[in-house]
C-alpha atoms as a PDB file:
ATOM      1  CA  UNK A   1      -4.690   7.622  -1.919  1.00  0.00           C
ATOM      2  CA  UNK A   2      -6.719   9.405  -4.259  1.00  0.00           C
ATOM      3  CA  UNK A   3     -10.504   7.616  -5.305  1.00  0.00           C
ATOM      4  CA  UNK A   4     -10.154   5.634  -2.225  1.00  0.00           C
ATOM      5  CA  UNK A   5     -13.908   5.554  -0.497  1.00  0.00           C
ATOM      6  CA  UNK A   6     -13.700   6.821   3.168  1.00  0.00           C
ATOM      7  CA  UNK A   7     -17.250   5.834   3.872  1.00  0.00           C
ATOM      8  CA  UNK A   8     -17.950   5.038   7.635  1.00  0.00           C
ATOM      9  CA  UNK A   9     -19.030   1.580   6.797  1.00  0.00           C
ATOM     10  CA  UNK A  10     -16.221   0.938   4.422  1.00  0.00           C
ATOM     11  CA  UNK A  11     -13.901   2.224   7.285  1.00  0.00           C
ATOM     12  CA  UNK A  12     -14.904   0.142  10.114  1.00  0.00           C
ATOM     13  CA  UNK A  13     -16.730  -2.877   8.201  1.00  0.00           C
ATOM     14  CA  UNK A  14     -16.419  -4.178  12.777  1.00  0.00           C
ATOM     15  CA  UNK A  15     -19.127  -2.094  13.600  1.00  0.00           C
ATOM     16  CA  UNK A  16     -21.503  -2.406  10.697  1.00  0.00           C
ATOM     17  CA  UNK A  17     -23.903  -3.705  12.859  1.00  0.00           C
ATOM     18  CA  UNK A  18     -23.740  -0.767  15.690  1.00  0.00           C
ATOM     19  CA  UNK A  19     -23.519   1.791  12.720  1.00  0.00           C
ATOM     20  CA  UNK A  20     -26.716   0.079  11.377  1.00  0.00           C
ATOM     21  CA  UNK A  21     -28.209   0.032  14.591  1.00  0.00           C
ATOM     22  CA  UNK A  22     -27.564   3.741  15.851  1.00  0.00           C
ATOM     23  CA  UNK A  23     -28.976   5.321  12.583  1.00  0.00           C
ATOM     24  CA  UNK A  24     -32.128   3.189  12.372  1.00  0.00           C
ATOM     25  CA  UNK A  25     -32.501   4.891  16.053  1.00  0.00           C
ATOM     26  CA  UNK A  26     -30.818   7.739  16.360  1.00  0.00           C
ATOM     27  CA  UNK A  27     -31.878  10.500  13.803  1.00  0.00           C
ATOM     28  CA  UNK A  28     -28.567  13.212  14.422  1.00  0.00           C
ATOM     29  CA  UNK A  29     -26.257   9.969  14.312  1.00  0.00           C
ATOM     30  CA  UNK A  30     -28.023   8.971  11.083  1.00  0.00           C
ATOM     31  CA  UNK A  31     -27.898  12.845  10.081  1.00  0.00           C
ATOM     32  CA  UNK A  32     -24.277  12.790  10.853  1.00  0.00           C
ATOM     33  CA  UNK A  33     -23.445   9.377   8.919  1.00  0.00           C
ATOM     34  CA  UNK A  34     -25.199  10.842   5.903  1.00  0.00           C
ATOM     35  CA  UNK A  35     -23.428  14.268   6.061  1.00  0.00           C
ATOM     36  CA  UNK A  36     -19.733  12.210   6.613  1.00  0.00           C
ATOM     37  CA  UNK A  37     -20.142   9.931   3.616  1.00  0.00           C
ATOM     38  CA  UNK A  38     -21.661  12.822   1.417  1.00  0.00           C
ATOM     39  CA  UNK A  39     -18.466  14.699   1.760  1.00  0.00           C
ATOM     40  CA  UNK A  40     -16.666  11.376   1.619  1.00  0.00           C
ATOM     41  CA  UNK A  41     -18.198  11.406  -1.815  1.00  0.00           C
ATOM     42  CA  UNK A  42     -17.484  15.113  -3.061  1.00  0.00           C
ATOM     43  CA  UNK A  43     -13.961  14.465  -1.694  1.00  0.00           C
ATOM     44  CA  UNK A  44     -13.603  11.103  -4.172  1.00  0.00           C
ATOM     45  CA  UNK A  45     -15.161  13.572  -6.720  1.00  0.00           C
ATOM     46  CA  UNK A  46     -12.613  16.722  -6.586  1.00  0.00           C
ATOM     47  CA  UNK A  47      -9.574  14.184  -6.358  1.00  0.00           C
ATOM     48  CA  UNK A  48     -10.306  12.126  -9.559  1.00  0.00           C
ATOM     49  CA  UNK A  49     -11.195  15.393 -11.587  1.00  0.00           C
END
């Protein structure tokens, strides 16, 4: 669906807390998570213009 927000939290809300936990230790997974969800976000942006 168009809008919809992909995020990696918003996708699997189950492993909020291992999500949470890898990017407060791991800097490339927190890199990566950042990267993901900024597309994510550009993505929402070119579909609902």
């Amino acid at each position: 669906m168009l809008g919809e927000n992909h995020s990696l939290l918003n996708e699997f809300p189950q492993y909020k807390d291992t999500i949470n936990t890898l990017s407060k230790h791991d800097a490339e997974f927190a890199q990566q998570v950042k990267d993901y969800d900024a597309l994510d976000t550009e993505i929402r942006t070119l579909e609902t213009t």
